[in-house]
N, C-alpha and C. Protein backbone atom coordinates (compact mmCIF):
# COMPACT_ATOMS: atom_id res chain seq x y z
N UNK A 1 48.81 62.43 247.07
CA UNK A 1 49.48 63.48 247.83
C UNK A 1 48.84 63.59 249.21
N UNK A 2 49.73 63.42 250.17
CA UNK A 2 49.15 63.83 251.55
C UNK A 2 48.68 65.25 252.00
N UNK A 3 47.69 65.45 252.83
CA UNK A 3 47.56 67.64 252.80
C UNK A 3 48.52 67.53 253.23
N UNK A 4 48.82 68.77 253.10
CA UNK A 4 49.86 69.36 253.40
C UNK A 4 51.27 69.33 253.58
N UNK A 5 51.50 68.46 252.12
CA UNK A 5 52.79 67.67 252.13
C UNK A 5 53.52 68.72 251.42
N UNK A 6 54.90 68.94 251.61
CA UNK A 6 55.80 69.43 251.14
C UNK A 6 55.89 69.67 249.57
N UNK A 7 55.51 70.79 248.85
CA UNK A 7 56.01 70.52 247.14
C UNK A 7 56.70 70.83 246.70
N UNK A 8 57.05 70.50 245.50
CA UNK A 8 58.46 70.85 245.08
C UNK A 8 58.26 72.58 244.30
N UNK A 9 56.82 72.50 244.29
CA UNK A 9 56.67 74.26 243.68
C UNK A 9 57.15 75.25 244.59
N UNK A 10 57.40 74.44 245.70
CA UNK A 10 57.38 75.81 247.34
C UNK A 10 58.71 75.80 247.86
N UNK A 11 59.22 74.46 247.74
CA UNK A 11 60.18 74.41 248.31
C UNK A 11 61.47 73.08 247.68
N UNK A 12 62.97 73.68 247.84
CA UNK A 12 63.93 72.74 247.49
C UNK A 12 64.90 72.44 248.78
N UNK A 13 65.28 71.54 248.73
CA UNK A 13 66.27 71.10 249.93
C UNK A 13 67.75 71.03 248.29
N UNK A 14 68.67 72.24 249.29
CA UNK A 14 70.38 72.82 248.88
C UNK A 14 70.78 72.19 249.55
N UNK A 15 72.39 71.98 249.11
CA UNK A 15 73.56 72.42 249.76
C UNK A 15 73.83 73.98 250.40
N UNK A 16 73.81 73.98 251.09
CA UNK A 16 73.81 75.54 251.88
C UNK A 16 75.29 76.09 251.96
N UNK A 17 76.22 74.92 252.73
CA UNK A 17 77.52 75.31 252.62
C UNK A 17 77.77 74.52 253.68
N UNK A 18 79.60 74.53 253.79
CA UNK A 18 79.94 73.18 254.86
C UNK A 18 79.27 73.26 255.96
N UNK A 19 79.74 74.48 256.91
CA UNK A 19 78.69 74.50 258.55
C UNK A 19 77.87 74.09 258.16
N UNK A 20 76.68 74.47 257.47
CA UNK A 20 75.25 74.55 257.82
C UNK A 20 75.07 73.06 257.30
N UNK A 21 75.52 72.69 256.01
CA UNK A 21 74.96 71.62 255.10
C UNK A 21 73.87 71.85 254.21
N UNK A 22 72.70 70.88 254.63
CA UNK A 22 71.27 71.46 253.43
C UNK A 22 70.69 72.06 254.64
N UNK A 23 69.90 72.84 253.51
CA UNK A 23 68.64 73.77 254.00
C UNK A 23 67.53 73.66 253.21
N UNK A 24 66.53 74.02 253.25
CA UNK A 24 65.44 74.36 252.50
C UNK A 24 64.93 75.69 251.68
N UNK A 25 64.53 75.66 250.77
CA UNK A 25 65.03 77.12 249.98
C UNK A 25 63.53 77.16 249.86
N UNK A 26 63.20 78.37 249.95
CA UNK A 26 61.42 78.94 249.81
C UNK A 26 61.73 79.05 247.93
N UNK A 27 60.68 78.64 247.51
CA UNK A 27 60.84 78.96 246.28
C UNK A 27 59.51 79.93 245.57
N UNK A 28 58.69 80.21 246.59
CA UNK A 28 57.31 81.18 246.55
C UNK A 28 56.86 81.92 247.68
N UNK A 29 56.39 82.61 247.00
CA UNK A 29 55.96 83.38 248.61
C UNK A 29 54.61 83.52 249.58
N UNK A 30 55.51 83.14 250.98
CA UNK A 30 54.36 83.09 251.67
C UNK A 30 54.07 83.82 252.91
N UNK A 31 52.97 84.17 253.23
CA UNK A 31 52.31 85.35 254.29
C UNK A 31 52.32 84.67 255.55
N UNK A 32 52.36 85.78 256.97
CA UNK A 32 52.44 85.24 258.08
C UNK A 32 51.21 84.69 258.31
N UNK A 33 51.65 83.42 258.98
CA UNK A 33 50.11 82.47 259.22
C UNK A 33 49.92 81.45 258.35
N UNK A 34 50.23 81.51 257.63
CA UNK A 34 50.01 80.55 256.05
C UNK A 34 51.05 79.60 256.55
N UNK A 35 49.99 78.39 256.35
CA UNK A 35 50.57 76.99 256.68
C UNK A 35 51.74 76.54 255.62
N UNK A 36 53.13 76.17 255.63
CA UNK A 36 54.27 76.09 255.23
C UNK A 36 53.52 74.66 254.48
N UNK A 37 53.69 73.49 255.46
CA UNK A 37 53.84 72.11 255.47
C UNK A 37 53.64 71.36 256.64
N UNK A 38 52.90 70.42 256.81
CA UNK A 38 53.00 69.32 257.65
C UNK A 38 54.11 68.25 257.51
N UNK A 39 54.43 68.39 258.71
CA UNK A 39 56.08 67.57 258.68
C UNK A 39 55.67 66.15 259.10
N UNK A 40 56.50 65.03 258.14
CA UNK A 40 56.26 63.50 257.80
C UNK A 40 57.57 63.17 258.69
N UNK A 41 57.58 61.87 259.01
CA UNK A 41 58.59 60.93 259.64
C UNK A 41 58.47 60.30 260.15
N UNK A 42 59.30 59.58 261.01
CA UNK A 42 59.32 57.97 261.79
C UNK A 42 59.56 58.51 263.12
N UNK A 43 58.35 58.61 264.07
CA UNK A 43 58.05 58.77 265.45
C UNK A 43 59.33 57.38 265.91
N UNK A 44 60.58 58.42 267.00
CA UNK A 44 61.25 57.62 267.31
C UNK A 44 61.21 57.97 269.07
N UNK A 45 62.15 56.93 270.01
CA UNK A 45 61.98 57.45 271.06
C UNK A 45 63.35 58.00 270.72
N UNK A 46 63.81 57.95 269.68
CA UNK A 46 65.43 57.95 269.62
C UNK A 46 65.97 59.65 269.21
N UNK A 47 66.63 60.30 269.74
CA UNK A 47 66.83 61.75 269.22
C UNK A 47 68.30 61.67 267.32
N UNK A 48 67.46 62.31 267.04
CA UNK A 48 68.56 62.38 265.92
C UNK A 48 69.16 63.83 265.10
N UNK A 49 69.96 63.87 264.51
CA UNK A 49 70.38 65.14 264.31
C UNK A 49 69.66 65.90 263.27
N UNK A 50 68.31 65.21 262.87
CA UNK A 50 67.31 65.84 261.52
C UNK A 50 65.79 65.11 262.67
N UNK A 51 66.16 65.02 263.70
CA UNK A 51 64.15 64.89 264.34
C UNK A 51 64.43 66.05 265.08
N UNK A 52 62.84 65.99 265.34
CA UNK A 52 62.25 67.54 266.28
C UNK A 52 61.55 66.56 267.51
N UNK A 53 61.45 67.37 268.03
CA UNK A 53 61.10 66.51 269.57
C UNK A 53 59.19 67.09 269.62
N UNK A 54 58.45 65.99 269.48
CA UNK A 54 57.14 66.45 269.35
C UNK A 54 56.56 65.95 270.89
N UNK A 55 57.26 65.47 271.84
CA UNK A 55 57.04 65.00 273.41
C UNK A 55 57.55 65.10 273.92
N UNK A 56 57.03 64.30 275.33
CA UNK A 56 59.00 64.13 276.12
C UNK A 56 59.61 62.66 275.82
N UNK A 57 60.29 62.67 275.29
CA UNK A 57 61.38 61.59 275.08
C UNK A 57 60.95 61.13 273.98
N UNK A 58 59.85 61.62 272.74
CA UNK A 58 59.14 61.89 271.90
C UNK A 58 59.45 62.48 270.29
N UNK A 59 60.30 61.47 269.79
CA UNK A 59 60.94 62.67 268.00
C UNK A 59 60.29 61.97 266.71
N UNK A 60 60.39 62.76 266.20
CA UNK A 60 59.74 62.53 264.58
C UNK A 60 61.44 63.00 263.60
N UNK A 61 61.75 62.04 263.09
CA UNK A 61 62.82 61.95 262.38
C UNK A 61 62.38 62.04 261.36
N UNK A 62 62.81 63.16 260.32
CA UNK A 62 62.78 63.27 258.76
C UNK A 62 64.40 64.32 258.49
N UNK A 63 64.86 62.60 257.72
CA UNK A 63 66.22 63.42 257.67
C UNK A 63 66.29 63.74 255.73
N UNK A 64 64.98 63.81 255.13
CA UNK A 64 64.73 64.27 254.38
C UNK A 64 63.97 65.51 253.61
N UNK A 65 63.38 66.06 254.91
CA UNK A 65 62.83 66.88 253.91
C UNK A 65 62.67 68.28 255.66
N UNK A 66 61.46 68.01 256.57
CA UNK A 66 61.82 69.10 258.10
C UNK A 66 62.53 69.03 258.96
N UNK A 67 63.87 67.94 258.69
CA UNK A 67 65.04 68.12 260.04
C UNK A 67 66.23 68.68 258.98
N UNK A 68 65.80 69.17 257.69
CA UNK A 68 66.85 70.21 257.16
C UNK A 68 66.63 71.44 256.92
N UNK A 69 65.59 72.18 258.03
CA UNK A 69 65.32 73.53 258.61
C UNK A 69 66.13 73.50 259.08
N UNK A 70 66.59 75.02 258.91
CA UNK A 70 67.87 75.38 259.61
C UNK A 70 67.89 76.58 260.55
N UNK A 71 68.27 76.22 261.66
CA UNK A 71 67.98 77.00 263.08
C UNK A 71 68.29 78.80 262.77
N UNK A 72 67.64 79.29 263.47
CA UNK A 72 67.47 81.19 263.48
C UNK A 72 67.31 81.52 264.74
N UNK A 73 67.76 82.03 265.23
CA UNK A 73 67.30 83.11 266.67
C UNK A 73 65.66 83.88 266.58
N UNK A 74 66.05 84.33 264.99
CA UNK A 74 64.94 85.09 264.70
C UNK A 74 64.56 84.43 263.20
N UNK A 75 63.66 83.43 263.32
CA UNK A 75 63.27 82.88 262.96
C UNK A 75 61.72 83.07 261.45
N UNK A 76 61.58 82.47 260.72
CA UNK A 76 60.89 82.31 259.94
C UNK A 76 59.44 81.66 259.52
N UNK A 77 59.65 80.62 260.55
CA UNK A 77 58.66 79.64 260.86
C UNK A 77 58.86 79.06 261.99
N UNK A 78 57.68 78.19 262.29
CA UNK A 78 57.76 77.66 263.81
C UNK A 78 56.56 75.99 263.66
N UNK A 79 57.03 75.20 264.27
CA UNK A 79 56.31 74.11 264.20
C UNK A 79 55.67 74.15 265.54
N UNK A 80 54.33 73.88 265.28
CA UNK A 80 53.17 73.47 266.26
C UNK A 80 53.18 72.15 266.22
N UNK A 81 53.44 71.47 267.41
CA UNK A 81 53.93 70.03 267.60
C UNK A 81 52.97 68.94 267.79
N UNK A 82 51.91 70.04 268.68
CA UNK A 82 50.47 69.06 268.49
C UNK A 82 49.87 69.17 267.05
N UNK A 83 50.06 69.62 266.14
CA UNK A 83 49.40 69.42 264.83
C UNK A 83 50.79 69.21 263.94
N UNK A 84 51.96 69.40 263.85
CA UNK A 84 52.90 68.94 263.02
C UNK A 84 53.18 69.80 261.83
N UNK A 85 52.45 70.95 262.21
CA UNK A 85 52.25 71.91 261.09
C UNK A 85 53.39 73.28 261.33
N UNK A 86 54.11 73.51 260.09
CA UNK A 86 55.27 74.59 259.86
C UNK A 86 54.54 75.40 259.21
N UNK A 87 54.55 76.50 260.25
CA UNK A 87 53.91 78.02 260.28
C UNK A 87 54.60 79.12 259.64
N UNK A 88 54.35 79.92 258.72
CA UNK A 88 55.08 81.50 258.96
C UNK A 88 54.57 81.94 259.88
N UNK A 89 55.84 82.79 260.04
CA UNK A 89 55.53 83.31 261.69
C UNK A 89 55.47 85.00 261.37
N UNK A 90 56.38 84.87 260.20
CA UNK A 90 56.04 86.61 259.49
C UNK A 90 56.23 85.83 257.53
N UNK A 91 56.21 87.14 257.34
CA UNK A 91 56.11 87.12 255.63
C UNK A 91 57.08 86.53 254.94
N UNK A 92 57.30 85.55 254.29
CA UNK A 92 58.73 85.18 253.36
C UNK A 92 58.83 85.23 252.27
N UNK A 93 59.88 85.83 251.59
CA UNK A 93 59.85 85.54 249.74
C UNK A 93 60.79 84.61 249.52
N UNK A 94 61.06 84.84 247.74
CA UNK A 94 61.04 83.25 247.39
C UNK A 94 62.59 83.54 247.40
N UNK A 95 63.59 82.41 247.84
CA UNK A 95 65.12 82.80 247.67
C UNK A 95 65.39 82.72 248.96
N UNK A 96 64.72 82.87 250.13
CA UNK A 96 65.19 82.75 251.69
C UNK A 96 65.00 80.99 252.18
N UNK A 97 66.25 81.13 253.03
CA UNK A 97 65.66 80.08 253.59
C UNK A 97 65.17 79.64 254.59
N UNK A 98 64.43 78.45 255.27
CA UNK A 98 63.62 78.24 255.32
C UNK A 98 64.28 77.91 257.19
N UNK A 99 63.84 78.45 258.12
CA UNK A 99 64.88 78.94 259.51
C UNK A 99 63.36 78.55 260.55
N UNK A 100 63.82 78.03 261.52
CA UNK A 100 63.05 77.61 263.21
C UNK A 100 63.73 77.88 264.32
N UNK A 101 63.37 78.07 265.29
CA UNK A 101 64.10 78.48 266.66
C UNK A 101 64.32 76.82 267.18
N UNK A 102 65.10 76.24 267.13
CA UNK A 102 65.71 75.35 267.82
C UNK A 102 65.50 74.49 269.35
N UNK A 103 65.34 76.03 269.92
CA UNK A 103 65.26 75.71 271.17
C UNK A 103 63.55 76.20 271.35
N UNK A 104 62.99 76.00 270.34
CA UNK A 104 61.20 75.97 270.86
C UNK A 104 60.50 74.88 270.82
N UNK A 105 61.58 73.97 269.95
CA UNK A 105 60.49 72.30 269.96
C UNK A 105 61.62 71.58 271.28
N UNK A 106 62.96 71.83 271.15
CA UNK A 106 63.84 70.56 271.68
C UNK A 106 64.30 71.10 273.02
N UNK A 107 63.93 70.43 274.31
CA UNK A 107 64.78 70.37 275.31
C UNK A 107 65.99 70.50 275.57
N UNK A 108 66.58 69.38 274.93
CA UNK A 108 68.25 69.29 274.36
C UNK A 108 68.28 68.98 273.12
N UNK A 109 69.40 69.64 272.43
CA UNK A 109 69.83 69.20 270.95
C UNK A 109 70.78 68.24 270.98
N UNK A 110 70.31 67.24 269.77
CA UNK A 110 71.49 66.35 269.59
C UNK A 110 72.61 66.53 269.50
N UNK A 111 72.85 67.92 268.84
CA UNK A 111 74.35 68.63 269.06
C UNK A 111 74.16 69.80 269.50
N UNK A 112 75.02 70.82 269.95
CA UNK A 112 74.61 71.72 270.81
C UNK A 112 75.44 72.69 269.57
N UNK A 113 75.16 74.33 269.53
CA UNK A 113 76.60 74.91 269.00
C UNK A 113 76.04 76.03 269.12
N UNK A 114 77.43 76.98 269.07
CA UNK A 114 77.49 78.42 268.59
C UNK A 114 76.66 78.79 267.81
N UNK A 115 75.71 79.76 267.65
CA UNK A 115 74.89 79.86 267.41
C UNK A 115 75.38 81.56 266.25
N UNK A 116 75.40 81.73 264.87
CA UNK A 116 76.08 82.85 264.35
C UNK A 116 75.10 83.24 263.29
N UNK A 117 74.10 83.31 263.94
CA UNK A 117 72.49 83.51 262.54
C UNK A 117 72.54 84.81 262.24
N UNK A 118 73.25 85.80 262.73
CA UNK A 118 73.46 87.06 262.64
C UNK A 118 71.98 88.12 263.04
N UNK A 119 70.70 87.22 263.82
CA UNK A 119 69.47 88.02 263.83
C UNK A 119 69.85 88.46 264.90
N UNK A 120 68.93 89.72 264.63
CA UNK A 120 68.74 91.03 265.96
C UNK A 120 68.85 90.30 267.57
N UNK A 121 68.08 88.70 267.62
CA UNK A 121 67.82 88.78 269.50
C UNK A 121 68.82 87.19 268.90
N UNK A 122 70.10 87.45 268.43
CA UNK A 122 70.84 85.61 268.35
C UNK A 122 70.97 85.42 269.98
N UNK A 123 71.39 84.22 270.36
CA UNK A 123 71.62 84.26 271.33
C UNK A 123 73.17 83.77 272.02
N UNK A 124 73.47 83.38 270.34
CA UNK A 124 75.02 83.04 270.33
C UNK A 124 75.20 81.53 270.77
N UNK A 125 74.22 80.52 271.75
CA UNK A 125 74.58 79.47 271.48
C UNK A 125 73.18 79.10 271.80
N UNK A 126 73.26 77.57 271.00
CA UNK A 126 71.74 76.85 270.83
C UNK A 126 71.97 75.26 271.22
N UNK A 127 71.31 75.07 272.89
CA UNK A 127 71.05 74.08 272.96
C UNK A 127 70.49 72.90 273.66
N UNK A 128 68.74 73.61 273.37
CA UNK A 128 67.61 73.68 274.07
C UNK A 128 66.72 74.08 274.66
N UNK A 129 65.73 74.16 275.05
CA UNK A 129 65.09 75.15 275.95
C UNK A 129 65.76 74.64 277.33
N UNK A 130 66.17 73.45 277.55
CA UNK A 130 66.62 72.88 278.93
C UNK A 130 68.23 73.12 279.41
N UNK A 131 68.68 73.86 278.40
CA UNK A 131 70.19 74.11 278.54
C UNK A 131 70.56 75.49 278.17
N UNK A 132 71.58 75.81 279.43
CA UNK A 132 71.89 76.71 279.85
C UNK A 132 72.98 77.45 279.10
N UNK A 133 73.35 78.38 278.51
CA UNK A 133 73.69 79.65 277.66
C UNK A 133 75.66 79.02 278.19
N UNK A 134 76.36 79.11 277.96
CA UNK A 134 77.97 79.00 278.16
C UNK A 134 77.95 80.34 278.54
N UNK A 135 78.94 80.50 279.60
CA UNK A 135 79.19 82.29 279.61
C UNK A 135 79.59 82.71 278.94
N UNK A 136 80.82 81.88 278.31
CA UNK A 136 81.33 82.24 276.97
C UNK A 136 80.69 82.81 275.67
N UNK A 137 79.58 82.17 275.43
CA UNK A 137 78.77 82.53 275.12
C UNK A 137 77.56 83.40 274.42
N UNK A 138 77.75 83.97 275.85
CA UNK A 138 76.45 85.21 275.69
C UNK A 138 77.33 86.20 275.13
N UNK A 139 76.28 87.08 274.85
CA UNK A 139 76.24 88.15 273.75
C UNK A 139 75.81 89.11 274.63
């Protein structure tokens, strides 16, 4: 077992539903700060619709197990890119799933969209820190 590898005691990758697809389902509970998982994959220069951008022009593709976090405004966890490590960012129980802000690792997203997470600060569309809100848009 690698540290901090993903287990199956903590966590399952669902079907979520058509939009979303899979997600990751917390299956225990964990406190803010408490290290989730270190995220595994194939360092690409290539962007894909399950990598996170750990540079510039820089992705780690895992279309198995941390590119099926599923984006939040207000979010659950957060990946630290120089260590690869998925953080709580507040408290989670078991039955939620498993949500990142989108636009805190990636410049641009491989796909861009409407954004309908229903949290307090959504921002209604997600796509990037380098891209700009549609007027349509905003909220």
């Amino acid at each position: 077992m690698v540290a901090d590898e993903p287990s199956a005691e903590a966590f399952k990758v669902i079907d979520v539903d058509d939009q979303r697809g899979q997600g990751i389902l917390v299956l225990r509970a964990f406190q803010r700060g408490e290290i989730l998982f270190r995220m595994n994959g194939q360092l690409t220069k290539q962007m894909t619709l399950h990598s996170l951008q750990v540079g510039p022009e820089l992705h780690l593709d895992d279309p198995w197990f941390a590119g099926k976090t599923l984006h939040s405004c207000d979010p659950n966890s957060e990946l630290e890119v120089e260590t690869l490590l998925f953080t709580a960012v507040r408290d989670i129980l078991p039955g939620e799933l498993l949500t990142m802000d989108y636009d805190h690792t990636e410049d641009v997203l491989f796909r861009a969209f409407e954004c309908h997470c229903g949290g307090p600060s959504c921002r209604g569309y997600v796509g990037g820190r380098k891209v700009s809100v549609p007027a349509a848009s905003n909220k």
